[in-house]
PDB file of N, CA and C in Angstrom:
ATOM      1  N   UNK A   1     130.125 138.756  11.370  1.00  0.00           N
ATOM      2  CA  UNK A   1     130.055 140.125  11.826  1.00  0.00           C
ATOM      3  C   UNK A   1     130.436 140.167  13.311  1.00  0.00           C
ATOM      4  N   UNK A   2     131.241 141.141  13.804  1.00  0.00           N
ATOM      5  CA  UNK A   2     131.618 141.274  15.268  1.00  0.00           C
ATOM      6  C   UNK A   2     130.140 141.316  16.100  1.00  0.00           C
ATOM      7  N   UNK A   3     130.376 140.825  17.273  1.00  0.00           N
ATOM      8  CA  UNK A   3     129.328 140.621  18.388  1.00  0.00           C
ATOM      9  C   UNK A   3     129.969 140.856  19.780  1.00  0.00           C
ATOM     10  N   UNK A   4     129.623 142.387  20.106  1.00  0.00           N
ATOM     11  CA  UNK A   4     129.958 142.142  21.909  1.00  0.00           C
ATOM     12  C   UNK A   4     128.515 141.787  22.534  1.00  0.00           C
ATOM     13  N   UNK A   5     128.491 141.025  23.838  1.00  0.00           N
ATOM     14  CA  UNK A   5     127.520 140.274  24.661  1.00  0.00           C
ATOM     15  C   UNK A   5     127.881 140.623  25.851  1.00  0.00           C
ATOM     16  N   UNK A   6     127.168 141.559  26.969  1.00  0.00           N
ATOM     17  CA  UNK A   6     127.616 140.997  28.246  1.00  0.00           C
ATOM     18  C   UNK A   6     127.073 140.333  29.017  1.00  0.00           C
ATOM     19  N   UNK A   7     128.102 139.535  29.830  1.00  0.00           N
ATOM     20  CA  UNK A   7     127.413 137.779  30.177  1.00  0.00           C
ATOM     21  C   UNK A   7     126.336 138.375  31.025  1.00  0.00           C
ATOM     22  N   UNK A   8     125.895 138.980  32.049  1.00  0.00           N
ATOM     23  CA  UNK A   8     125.540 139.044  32.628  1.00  0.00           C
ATOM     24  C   UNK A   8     123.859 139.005  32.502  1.00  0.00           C
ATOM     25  N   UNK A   9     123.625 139.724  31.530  1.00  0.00           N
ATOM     26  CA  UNK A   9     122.072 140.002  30.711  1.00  0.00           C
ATOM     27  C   UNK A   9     121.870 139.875  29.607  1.00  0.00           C
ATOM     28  N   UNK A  10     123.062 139.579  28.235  1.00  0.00           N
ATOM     29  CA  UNK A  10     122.829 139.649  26.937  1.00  0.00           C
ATOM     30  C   UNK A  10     123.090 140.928  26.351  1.00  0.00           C
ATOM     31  N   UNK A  11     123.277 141.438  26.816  1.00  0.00           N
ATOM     32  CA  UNK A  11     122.727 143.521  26.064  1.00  0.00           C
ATOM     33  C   UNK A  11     124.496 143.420  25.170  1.00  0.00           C
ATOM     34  N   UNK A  12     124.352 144.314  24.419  1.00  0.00           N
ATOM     35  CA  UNK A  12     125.372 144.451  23.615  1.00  0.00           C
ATOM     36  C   UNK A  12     125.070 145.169  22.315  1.00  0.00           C
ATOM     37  N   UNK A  13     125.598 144.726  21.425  1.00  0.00           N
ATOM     38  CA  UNK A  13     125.285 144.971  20.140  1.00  0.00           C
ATOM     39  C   UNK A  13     126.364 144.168  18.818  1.00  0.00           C
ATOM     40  N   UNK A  14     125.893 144.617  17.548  1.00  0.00           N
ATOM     41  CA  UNK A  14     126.688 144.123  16.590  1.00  0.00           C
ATOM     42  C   UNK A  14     127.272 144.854  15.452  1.00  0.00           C
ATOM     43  N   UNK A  15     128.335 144.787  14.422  1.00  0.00           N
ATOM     44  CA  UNK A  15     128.450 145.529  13.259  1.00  0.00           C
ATOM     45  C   UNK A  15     129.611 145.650  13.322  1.00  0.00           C
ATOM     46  N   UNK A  16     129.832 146.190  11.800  1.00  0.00           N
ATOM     47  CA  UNK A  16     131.638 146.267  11.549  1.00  0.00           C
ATOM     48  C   UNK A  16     132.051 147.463  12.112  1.00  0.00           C
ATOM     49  N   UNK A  17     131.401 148.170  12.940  1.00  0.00           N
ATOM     50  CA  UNK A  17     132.604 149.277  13.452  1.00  0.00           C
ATOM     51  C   UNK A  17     133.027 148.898  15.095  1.00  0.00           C
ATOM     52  N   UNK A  18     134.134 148.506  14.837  1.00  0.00           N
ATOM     53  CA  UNK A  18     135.178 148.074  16.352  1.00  0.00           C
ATOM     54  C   UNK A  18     136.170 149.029  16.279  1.00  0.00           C
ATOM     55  N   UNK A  19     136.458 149.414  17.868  1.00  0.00           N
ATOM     56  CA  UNK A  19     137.280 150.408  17.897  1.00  0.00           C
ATOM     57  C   UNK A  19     137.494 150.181  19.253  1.00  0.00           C
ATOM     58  N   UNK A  20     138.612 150.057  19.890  1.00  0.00           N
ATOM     59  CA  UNK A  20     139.710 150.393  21.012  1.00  0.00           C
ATOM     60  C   UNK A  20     139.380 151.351  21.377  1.00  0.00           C
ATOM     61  N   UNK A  21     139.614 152.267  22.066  1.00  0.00           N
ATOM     62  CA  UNK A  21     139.718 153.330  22.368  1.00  0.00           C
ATOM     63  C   UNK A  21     140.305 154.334  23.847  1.00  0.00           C
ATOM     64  N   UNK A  22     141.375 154.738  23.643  1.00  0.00           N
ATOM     65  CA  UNK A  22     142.248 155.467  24.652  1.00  0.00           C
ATOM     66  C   UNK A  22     141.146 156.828  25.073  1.00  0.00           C
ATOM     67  N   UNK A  23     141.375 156.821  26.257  1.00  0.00           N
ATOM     68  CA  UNK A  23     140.927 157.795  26.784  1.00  0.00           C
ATOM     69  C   UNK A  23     141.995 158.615  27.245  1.00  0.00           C
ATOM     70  N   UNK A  24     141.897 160.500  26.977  1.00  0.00           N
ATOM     71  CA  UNK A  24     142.657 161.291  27.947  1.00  0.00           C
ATOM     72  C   UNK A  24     142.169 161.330  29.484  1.00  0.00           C
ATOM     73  N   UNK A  25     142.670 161.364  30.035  1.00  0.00           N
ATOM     74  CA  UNK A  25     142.379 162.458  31.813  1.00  0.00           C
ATOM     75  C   UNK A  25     141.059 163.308  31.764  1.00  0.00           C
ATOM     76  N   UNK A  26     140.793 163.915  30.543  1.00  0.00           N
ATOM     77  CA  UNK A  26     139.897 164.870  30.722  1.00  0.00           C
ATOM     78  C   UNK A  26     138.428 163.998  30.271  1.00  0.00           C
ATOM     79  N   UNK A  27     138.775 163.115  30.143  1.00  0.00           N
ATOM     80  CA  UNK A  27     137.551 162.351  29.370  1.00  0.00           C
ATOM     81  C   UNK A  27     137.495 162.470  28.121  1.00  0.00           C
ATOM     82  N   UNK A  28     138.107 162.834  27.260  1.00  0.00           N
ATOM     83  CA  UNK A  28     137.735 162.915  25.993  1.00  0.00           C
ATOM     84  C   UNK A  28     138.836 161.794  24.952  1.00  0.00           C
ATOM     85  N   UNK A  29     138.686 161.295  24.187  1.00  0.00           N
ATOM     86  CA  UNK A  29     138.890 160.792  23.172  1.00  0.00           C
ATOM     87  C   UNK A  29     140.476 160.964  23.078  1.00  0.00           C
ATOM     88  N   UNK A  30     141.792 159.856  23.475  1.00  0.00           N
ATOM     89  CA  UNK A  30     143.200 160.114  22.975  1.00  0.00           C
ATOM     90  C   UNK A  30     143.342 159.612  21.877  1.00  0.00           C
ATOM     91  N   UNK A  31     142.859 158.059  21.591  1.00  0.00           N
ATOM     92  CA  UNK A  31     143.406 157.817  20.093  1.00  0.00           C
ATOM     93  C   UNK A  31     142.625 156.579  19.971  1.00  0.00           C
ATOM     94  N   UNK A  32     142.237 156.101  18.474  1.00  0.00           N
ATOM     95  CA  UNK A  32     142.121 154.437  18.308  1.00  0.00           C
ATOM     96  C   UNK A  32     142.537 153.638  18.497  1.00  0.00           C
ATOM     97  N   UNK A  33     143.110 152.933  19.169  1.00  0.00           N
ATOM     98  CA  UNK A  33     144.636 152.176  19.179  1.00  0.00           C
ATOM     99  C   UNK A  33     144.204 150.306  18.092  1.00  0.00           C
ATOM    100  N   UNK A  34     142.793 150.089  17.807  1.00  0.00           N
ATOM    101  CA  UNK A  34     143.037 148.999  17.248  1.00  0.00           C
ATOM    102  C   UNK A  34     141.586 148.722  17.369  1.00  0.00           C
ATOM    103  N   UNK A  35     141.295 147.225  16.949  1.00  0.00           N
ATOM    104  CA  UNK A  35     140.088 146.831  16.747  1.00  0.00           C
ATOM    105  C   UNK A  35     139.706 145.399  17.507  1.00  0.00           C
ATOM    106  N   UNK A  36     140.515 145.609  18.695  1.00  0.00           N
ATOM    107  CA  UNK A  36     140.245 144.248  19.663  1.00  0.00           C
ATOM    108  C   UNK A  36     139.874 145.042  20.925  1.00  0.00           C
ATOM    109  N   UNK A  37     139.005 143.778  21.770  1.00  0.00           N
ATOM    110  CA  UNK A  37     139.019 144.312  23.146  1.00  0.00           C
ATOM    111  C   UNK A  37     140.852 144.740  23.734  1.00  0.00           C
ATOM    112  N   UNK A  38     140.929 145.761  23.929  1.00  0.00           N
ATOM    113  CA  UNK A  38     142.679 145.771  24.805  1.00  0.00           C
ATOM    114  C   UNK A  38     142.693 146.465  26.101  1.00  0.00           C
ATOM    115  N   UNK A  39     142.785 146.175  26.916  1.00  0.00           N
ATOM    116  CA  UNK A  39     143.347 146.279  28.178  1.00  0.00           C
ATOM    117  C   UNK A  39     143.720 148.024  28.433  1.00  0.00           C
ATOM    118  N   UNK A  40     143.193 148.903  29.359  1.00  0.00           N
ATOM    119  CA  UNK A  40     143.469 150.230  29.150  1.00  0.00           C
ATOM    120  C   UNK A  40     142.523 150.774  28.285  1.00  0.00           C
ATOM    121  N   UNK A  41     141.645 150.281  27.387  1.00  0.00           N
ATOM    122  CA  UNK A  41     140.749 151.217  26.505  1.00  0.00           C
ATOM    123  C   UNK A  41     139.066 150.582  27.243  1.00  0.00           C
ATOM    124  N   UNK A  42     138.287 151.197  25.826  1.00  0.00           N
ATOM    125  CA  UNK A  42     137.111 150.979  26.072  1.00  0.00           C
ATOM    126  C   UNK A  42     136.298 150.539  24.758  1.00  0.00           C
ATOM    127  N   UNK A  43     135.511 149.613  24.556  1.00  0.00           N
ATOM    128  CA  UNK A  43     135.343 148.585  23.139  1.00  0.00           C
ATOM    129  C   UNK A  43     134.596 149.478  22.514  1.00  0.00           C
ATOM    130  N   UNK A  44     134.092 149.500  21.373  1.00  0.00           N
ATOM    131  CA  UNK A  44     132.971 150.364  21.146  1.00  0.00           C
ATOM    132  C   UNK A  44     132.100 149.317  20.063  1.00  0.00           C
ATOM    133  N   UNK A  45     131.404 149.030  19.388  1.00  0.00           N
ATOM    134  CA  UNK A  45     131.100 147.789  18.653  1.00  0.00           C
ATOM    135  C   UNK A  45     129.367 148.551  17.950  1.00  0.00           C
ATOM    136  N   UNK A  46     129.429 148.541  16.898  1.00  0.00           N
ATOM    137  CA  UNK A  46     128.278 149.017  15.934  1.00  0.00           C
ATOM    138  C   UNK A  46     127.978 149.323  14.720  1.00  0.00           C
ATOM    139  N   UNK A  47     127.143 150.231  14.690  1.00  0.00           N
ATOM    140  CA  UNK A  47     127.319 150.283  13.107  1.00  0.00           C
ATOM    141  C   UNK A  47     127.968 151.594  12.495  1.00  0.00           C
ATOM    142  N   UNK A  48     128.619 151.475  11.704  1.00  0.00           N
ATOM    143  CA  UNK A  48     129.501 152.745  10.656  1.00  0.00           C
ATOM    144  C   UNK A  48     128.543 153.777  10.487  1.00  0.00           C
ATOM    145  N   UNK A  49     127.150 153.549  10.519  1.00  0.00           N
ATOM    146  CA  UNK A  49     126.603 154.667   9.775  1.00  0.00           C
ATOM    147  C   UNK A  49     125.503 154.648  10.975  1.00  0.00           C
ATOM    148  N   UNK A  50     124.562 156.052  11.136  1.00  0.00           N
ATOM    149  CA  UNK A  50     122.917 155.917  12.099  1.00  0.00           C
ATOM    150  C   UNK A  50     121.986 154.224  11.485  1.00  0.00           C
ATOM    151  N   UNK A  51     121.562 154.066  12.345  1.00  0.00           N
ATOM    152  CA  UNK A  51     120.682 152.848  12.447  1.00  0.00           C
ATOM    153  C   UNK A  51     119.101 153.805  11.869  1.00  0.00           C
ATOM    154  N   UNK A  52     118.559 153.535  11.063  1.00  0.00           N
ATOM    155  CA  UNK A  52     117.040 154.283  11.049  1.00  0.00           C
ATOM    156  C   UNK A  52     116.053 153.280  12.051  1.00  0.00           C
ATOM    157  N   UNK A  53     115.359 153.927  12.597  1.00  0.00           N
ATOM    158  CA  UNK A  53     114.336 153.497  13.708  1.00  0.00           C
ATOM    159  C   UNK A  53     115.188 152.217  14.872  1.00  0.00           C
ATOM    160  N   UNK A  54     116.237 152.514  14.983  1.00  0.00           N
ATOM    161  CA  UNK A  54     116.940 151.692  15.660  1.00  0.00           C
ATOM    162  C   UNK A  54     116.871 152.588  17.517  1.00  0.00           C
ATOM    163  N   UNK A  55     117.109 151.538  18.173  1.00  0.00           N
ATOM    164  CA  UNK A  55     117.239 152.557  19.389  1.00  0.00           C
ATOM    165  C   UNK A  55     118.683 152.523  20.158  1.00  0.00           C
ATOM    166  N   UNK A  56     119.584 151.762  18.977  1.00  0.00           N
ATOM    167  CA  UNK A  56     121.050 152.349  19.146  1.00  0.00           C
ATOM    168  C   UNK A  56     121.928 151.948  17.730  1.00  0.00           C
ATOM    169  N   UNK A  57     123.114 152.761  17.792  1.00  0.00           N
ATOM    170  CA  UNK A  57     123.830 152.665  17.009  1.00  0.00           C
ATOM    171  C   UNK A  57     124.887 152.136  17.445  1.00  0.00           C
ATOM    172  N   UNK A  58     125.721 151.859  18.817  1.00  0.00           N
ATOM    173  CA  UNK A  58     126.455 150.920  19.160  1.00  0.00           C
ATOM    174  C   UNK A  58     126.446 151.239  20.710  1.00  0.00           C
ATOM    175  N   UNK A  59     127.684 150.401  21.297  1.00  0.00           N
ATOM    176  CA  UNK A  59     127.610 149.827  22.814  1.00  0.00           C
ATOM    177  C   UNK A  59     129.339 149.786  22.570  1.00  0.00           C
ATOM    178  N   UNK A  60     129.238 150.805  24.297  1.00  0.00           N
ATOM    179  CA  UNK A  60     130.470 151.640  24.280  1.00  0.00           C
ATOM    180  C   UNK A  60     130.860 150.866  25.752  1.00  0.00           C
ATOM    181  N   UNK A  61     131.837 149.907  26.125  1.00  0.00           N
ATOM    182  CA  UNK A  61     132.116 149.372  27.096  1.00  0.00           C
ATOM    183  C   UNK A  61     132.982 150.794  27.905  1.00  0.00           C
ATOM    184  N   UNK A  62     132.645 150.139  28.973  1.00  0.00           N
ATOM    185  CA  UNK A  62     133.437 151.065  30.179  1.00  0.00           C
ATOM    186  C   UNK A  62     135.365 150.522  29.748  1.00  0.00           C
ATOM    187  N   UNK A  63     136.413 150.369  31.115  1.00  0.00           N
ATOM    188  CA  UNK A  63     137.419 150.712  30.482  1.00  0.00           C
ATOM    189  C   UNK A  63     137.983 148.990  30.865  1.00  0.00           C
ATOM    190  N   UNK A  64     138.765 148.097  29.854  1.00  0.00           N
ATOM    191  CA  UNK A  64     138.698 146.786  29.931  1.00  0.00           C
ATOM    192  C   UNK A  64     139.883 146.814  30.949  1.00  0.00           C
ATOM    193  N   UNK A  65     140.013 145.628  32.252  1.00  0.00           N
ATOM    194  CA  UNK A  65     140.594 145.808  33.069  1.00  0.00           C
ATOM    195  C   UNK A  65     141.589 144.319  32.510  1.00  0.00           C
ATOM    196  N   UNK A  66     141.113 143.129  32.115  1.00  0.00           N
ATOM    197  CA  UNK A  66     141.492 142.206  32.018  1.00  0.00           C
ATOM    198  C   UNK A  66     140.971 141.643  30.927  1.00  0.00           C
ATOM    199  N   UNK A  67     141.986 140.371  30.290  1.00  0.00           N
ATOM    200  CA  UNK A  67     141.207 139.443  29.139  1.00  0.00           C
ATOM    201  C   UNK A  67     141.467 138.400  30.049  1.00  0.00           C
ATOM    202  N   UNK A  68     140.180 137.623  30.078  1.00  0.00           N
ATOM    203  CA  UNK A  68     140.065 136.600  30.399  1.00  0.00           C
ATOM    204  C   UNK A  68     140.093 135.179  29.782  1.00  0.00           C
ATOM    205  N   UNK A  69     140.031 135.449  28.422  1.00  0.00           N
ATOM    206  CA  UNK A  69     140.238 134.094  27.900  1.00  0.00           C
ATOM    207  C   UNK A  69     140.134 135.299  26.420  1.00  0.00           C
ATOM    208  N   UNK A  70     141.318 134.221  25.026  1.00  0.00           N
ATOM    209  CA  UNK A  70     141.288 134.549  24.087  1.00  0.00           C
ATOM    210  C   UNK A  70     141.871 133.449  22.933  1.00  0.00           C
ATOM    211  N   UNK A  71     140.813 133.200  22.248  1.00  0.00           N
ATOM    212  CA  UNK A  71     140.942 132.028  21.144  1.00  0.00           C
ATOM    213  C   UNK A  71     140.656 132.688  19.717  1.00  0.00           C
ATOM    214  N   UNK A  72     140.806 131.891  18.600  1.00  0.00           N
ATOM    215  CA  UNK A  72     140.283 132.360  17.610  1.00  0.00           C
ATOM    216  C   UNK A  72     138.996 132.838  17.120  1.00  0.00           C
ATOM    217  N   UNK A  73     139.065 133.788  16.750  1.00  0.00           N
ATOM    218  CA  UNK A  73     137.797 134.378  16.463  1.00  0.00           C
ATOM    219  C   UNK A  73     136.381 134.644  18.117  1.00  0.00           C
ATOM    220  N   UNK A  74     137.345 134.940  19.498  1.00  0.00           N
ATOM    221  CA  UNK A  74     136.554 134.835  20.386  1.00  0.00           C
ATOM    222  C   UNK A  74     137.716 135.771  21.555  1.00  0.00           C
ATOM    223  N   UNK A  75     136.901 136.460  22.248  1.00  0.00           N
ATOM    224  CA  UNK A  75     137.515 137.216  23.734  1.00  0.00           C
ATOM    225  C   UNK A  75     136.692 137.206  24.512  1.00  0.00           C
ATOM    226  N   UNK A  76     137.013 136.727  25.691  1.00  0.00           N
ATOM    227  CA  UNK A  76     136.493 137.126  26.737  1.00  0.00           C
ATOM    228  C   UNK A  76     137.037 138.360  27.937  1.00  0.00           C
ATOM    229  N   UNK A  77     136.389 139.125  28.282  1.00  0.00           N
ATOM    230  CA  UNK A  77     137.130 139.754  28.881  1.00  0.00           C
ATOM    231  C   UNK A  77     136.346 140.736  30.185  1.00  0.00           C
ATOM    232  N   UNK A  78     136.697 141.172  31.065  1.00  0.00           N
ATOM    233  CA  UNK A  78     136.249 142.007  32.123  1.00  0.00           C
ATOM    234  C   UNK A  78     136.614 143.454  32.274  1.00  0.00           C
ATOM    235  N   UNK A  79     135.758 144.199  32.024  1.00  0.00           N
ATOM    236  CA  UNK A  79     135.952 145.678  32.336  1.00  0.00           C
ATOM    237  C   UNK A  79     135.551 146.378  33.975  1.00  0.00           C
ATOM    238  N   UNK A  80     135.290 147.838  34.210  1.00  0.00           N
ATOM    239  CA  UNK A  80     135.376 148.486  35.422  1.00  0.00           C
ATOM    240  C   UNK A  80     133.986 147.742  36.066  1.00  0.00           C
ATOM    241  N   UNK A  81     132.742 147.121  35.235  1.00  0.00           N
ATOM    242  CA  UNK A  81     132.208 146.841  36.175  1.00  0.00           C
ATOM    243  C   UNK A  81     130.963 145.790  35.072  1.00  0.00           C
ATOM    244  N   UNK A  82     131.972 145.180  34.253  1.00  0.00           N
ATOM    245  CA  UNK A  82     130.985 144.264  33.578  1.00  0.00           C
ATOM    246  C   UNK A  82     131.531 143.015  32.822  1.00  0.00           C
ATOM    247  N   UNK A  83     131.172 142.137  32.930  1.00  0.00           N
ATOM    248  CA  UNK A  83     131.724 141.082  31.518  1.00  0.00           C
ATOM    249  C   UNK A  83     131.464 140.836  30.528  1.00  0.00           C
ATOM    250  N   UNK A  84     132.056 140.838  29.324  1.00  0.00           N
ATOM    251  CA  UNK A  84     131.803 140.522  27.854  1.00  0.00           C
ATOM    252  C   UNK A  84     132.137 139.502  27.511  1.00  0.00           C
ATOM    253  N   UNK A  85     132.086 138.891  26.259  1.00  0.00           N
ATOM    254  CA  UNK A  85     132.134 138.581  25.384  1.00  0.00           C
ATOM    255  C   UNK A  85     132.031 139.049  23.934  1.00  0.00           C
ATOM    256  N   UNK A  86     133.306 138.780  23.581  1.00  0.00           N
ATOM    257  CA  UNK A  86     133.766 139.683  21.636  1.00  0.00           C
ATOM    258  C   UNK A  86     133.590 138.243  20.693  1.00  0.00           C
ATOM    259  N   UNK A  87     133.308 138.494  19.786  1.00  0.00           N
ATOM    260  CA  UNK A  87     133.032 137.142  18.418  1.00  0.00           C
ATOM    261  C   UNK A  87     133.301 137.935  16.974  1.00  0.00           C
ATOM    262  N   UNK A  88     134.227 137.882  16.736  1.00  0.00           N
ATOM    263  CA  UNK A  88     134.589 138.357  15.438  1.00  0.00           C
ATOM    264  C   UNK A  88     134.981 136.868  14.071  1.00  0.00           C
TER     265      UNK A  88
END
């Protein structure tokens, strides 16, 4: 199952919904573009459906500036003001 981590504290989350995500200018939502961390978007990583008694349903990275390392089944990468780690 996908796993974002950021190095810094652990916090993240898990689940099959990964999503890229383009942002417009206005802040709102331009398009999906894919299901990897990519460069220009923002990760989103959780679950497809509400979590019951959960106190989230996923973890929405700020906007990824760089990949820092990328192997199979693993990304590392740096956004506007945090580091991850992806495990798919």
């Amino acid at each position: 199952m996908p796993r974002l981590r950021r190095i810094r504290d652990g916090a993240g989350d898990s689940g099959s919904r990964v999503e890229a995500i383009r942002w417009r200018e206005d802040g709102r939502v331009d398009e999906i573009v894919g299901h990897m961390p990519t460069v220009g978007c923002s990760l989103l990583v959780g679950s497809i459906t509400a979590r019951s008694y959960a106190s989230q349903d996923y973890w929405l990275t700020t906007v990824v500036e760089e990949i820092l390392e990328e192997r199979d089944g693993y990304v590392r990468f740096r956004t506007t003001n945090s580091e991850y780690e992806f495990t798919y």
